[in-house]
PDB file of N, CA and C in Angstrom:
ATOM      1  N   UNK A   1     -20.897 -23.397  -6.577  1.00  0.00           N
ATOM      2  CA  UNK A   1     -19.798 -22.647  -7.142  1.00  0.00           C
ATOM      3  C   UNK A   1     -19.615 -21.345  -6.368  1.00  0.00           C
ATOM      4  N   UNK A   2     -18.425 -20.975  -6.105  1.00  0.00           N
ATOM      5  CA  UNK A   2     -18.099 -19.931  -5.824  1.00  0.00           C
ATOM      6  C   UNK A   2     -17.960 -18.621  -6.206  1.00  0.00           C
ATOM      7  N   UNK A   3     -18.391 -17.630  -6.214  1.00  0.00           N
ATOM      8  CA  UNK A   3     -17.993 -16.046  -6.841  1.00  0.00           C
ATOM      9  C   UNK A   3     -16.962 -15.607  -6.098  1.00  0.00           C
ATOM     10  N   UNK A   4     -16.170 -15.154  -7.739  1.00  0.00           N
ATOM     11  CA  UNK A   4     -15.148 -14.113  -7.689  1.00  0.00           C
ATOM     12  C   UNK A   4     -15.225 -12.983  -6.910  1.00  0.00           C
ATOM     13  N   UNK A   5     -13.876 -13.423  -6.528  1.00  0.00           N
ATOM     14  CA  UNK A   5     -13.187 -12.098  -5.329  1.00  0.00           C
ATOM     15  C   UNK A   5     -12.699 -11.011  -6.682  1.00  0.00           C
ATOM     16  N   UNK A   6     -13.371  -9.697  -5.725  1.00  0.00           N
ATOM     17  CA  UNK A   6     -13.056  -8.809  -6.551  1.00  0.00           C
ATOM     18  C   UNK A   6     -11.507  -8.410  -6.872  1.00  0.00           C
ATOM     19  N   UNK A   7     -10.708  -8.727  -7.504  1.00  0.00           N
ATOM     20  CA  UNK A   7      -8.895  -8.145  -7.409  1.00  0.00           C
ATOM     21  C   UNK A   7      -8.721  -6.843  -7.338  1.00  0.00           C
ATOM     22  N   UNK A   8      -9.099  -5.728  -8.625  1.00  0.00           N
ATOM     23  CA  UNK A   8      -9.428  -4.380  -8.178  1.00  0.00           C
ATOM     24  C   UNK A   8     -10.006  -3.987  -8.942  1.00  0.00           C
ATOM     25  N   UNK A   9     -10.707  -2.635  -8.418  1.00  0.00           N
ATOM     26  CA  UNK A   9     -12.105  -1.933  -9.207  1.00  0.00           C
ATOM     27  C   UNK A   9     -11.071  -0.867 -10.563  1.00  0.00           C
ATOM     28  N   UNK A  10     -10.683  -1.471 -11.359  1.00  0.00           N
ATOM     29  CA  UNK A  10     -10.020  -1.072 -12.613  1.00  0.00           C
ATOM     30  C   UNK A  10      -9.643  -2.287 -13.841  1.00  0.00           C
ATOM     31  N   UNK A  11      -9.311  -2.287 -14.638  1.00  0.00           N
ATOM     32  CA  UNK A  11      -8.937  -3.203 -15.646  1.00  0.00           C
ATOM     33  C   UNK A  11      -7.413  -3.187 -15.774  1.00  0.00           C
ATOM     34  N   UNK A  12      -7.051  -4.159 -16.477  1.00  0.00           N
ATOM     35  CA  UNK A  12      -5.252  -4.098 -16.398  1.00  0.00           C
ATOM     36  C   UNK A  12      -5.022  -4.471 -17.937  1.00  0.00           C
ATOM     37  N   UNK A  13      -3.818  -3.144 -18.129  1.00  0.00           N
ATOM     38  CA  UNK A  13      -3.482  -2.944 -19.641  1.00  0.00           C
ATOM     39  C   UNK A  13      -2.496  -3.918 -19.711  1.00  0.00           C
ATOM     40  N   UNK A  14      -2.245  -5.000 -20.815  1.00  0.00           N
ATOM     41  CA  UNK A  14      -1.384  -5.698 -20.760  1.00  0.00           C
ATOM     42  C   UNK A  14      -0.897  -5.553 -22.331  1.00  0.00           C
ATOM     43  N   UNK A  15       0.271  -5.598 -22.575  1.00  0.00           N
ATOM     44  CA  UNK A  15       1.037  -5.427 -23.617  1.00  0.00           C
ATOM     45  C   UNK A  15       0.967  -6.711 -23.645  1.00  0.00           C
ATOM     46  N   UNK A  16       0.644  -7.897 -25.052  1.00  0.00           N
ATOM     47  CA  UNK A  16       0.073  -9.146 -25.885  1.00  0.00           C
ATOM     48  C   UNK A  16       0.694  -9.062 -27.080  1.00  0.00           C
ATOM     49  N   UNK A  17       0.963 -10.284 -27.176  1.00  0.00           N
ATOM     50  CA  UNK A  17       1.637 -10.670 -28.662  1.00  0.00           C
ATOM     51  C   UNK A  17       1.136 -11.754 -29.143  1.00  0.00           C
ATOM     52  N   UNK A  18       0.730 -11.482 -30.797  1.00  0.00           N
ATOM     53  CA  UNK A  18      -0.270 -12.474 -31.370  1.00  0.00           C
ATOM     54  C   UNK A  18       0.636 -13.817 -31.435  1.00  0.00           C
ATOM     55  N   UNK A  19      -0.705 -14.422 -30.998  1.00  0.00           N
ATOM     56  CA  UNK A  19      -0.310 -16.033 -30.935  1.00  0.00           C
ATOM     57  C   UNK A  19      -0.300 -16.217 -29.775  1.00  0.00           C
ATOM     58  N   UNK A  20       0.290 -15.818 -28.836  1.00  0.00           N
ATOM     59  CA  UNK A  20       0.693 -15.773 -27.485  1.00  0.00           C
ATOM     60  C   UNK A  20      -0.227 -16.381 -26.632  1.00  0.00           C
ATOM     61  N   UNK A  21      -0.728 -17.398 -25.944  1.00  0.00           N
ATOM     62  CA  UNK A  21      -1.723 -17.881 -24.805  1.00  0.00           C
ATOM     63  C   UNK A  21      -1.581 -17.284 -23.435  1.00  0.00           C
ATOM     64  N   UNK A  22      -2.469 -17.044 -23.014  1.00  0.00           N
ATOM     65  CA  UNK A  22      -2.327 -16.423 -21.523  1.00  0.00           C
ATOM     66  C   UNK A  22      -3.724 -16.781 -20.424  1.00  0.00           C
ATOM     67  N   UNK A  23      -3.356 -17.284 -19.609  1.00  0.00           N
ATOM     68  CA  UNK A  23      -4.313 -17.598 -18.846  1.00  0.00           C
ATOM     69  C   UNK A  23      -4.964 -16.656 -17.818  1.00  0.00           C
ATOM     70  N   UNK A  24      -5.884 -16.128 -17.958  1.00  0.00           N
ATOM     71  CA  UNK A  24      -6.743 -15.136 -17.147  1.00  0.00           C
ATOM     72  C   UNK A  24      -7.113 -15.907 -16.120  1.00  0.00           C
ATOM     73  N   UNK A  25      -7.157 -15.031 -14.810  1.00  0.00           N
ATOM     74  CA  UNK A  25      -7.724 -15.221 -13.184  1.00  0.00           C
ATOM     75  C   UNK A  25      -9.154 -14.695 -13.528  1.00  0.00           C
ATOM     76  N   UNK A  26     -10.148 -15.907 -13.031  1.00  0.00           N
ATOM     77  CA  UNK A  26     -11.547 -15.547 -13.697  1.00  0.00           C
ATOM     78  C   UNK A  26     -12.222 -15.659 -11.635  1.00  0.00           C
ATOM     79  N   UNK A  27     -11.292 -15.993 -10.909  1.00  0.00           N
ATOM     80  CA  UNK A  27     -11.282 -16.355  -9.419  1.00  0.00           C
ATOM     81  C   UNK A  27     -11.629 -14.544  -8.418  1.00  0.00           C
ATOM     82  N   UNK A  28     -10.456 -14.136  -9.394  1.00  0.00           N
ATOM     83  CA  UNK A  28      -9.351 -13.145  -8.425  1.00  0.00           C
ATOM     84  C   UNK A  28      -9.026 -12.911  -6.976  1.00  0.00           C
ATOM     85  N   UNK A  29      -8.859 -14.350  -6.636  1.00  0.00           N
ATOM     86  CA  UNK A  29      -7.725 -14.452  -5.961  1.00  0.00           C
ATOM     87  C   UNK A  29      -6.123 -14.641  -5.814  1.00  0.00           C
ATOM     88  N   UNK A  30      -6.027 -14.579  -7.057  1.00  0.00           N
ATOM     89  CA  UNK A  30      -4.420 -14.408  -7.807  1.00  0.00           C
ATOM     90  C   UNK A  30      -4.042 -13.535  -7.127  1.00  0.00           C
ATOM     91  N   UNK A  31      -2.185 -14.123  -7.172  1.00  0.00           N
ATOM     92  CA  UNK A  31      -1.610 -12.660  -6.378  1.00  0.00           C
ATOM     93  C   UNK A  31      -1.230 -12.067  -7.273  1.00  0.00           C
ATOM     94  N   UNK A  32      -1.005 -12.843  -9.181  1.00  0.00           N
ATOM     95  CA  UNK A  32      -0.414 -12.031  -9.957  1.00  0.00           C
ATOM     96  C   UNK A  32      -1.311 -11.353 -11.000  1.00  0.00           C
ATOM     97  N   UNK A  33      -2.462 -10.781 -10.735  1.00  0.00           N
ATOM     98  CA  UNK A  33      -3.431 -10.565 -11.372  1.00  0.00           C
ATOM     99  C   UNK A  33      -2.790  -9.527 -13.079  1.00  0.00           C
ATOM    100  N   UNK A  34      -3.476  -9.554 -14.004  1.00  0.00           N
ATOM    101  CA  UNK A  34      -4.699 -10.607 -14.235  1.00  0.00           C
ATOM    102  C   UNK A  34      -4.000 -12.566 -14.555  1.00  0.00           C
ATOM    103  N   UNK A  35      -3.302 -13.184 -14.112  1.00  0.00           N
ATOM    104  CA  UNK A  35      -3.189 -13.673 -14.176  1.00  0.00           C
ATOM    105  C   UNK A  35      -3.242 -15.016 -13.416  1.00  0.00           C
ATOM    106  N   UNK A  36      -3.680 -16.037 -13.914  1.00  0.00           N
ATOM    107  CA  UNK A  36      -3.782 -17.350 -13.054  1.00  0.00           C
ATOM    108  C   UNK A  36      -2.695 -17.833 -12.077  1.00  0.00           C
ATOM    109  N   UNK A  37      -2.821 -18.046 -10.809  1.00  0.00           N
ATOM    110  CA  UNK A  37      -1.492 -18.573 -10.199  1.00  0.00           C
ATOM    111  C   UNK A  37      -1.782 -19.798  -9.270  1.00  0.00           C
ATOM    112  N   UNK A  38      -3.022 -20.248  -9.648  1.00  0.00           N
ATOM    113  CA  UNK A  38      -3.529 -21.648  -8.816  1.00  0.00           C
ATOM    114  C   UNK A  38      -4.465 -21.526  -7.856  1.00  0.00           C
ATOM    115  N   UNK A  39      -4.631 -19.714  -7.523  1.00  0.00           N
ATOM    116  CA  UNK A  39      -5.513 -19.763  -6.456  1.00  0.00           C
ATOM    117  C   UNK A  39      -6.178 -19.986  -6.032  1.00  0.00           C
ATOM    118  N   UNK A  40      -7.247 -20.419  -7.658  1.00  0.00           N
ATOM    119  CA  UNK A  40      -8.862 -20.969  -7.160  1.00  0.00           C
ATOM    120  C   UNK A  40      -9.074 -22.765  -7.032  1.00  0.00           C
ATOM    121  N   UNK A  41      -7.848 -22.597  -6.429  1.00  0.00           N
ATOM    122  CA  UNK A  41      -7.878 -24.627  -6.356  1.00  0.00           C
ATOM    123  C   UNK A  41      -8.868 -24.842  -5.199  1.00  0.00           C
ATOM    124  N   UNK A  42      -9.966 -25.454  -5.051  1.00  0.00           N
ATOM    125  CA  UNK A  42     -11.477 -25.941  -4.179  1.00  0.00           C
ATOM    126  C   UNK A  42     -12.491 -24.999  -4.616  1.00  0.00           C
ATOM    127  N   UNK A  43     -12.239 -24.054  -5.414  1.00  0.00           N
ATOM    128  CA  UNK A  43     -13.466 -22.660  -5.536  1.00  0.00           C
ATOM    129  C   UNK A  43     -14.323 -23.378  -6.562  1.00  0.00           C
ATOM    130  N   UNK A  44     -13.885 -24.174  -7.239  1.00  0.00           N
ATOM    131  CA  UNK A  44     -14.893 -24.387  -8.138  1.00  0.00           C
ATOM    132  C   UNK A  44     -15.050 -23.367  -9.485  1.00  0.00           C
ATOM    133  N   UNK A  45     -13.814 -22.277  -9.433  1.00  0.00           N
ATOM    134  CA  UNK A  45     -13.962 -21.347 -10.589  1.00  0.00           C
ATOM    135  C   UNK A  45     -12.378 -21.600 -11.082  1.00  0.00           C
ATOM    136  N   UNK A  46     -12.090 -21.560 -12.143  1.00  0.00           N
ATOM    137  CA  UNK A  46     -10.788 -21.910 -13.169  1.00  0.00           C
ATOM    138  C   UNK A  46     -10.177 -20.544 -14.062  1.00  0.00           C
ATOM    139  N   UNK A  47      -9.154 -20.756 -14.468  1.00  0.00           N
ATOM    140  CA  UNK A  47      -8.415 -20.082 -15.317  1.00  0.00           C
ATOM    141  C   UNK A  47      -9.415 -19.783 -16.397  1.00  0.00           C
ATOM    142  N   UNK A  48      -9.564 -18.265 -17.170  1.00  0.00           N
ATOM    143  CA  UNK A  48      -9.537 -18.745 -18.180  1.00  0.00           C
ATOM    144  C   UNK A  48      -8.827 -18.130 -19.828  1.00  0.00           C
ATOM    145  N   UNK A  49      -8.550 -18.971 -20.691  1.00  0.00           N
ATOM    146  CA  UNK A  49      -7.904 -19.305 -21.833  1.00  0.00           C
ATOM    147  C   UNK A  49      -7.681 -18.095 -22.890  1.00  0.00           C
ATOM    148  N   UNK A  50      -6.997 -17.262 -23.264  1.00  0.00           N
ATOM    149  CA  UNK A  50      -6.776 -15.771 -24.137  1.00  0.00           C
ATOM    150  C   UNK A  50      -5.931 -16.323 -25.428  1.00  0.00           C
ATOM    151  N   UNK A  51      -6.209 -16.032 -26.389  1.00  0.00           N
ATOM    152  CA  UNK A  51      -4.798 -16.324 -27.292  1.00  0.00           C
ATOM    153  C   UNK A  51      -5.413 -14.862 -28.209  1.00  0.00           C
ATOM    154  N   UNK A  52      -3.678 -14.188 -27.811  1.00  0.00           N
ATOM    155  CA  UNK A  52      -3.563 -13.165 -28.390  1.00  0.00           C
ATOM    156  C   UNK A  52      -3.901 -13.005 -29.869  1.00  0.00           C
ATOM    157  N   UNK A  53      -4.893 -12.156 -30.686  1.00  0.00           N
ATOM    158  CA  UNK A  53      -4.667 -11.998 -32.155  1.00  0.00           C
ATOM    159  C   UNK A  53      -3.934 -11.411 -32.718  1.00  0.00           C
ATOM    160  N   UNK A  54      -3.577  -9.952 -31.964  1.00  0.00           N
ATOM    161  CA  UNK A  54      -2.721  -9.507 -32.525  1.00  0.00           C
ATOM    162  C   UNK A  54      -1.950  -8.974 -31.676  1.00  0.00           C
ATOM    163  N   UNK A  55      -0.818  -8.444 -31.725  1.00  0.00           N
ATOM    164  CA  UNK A  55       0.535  -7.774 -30.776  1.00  0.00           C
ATOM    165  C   UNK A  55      -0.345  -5.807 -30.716  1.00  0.00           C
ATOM    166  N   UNK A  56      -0.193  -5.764 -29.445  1.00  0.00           N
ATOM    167  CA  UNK A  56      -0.621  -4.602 -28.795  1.00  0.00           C
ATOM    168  C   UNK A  56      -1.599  -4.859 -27.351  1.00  0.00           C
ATOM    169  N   UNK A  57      -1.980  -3.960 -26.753  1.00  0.00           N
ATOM    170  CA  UNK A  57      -2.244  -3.697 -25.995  1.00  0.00           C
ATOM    171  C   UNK A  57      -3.800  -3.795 -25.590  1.00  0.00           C
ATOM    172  N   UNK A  58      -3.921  -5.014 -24.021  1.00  0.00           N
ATOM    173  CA  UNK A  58      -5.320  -5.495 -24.235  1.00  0.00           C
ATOM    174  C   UNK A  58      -5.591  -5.446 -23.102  1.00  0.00           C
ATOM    175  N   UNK A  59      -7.080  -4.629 -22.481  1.00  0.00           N
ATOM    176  CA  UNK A  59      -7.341  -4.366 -20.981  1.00  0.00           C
ATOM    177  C   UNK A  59      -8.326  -5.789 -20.614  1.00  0.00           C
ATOM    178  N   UNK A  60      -7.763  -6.573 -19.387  1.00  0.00           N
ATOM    179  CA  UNK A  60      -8.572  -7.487 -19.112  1.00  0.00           C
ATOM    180  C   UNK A  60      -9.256  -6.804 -17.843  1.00  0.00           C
ATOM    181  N   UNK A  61      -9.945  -7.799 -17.530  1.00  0.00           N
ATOM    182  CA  UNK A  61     -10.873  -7.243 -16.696  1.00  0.00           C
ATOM    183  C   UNK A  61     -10.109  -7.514 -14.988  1.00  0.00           C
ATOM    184  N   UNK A  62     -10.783  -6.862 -14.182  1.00  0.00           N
ATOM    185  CA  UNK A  62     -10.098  -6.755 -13.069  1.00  0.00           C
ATOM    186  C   UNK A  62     -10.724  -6.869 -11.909  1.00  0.00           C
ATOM    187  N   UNK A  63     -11.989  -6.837 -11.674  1.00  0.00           N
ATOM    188  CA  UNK A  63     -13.211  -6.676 -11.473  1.00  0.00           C
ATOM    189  C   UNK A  63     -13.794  -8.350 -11.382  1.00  0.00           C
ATOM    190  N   UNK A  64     -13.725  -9.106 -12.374  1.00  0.00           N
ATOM    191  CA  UNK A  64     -14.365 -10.516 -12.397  1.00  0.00           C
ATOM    192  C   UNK A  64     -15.790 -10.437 -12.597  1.00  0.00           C
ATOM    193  N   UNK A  65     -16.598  -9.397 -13.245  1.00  0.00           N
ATOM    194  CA  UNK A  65     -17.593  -9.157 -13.356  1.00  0.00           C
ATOM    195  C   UNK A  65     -18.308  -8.774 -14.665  1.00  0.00           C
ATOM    196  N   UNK A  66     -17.413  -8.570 -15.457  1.00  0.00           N
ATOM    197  CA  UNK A  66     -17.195  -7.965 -16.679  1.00  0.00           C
ATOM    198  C   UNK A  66     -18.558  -9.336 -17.631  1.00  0.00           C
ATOM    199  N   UNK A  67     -19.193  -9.031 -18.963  1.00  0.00           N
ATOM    200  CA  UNK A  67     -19.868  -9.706 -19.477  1.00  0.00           C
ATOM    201  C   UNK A  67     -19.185 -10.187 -20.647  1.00  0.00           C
ATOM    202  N   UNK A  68     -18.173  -9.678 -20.782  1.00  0.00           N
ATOM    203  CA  UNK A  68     -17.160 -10.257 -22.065  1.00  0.00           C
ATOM    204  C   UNK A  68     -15.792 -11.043 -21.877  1.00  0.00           C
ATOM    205  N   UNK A  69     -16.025 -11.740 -20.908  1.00  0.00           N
ATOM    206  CA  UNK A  69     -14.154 -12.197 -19.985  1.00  0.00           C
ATOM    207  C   UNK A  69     -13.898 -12.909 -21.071  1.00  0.00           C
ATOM    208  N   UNK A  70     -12.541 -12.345 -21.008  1.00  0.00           N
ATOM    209  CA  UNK A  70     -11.672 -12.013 -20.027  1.00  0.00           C
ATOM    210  C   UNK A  70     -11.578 -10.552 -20.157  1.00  0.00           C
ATOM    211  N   UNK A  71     -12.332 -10.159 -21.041  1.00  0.00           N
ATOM    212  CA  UNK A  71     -12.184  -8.342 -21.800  1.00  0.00           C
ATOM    213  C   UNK A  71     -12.665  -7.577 -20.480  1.00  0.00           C
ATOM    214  N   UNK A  72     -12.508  -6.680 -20.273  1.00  0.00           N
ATOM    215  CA  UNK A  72     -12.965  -5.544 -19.402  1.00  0.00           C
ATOM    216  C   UNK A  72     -14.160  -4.807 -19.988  1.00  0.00           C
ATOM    217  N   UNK A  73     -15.289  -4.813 -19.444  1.00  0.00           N
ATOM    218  CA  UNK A  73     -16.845  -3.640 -20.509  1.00  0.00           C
ATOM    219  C   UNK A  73     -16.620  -2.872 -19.463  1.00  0.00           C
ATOM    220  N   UNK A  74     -15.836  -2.163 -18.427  1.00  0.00           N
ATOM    221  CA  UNK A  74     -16.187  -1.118 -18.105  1.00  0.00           C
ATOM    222  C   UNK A  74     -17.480  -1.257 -17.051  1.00  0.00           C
ATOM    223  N   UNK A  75     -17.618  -2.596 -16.161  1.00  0.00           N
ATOM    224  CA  UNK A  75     -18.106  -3.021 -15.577  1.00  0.00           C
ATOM    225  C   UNK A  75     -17.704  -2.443 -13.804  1.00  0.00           C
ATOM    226  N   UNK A  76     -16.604  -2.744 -13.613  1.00  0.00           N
ATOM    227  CA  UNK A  76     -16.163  -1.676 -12.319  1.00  0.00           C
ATOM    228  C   UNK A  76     -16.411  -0.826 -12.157  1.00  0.00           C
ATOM    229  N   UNK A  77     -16.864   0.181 -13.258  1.00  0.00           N
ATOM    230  CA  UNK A  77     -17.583   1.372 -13.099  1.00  0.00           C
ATOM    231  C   UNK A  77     -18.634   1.682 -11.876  1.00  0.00           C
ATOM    232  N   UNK A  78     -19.392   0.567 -11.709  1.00  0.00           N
ATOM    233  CA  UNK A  78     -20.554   0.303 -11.239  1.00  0.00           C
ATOM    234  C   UNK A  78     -20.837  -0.104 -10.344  1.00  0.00           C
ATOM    235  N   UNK A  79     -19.210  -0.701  -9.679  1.00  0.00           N
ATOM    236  CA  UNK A  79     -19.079  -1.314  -8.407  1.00  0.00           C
ATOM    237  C   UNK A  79     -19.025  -0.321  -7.210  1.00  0.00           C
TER     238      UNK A  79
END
């Protein structure tokens, strides 16, 4: 298996609406980060799966390193 390319050393605030599914770049090689766009097709690493709970504002991780993915812990810190 392959490790994630770092996308960038910050998290990304995304405005979410409950119910809503969204597929996280767990790769980051996405060009549309944080989001999945097919990139990790041969990597051996996949999308992965969010469904919003509630409507507001949710930092995913950005980094690919994080211990709570798709959540951001403030893990880039460290990079």
């Amino acid at each position: 298996m392959t490790e994630p390319v770092i996308a960038r050393k910050a998290s990304c605030a995304v405005a979410v609406e409950a119910g809503e599914t969204y597929w996280w770049c767990a790769c980051g090689r996405s060009a549309d980060q944080p989001w999945c766009d097919g990139s990790h097709a041969g990597t051996g690493l996949g999308p992965m799966k969010y469904v919003a709970e509630k409507t507001g504002t949710v930092y995913f991780c950005g980094c690919k390193k994080t211990a709570r993915p798709p959540l951001c812990d403030g893990t880039h810190n460290t990079l």
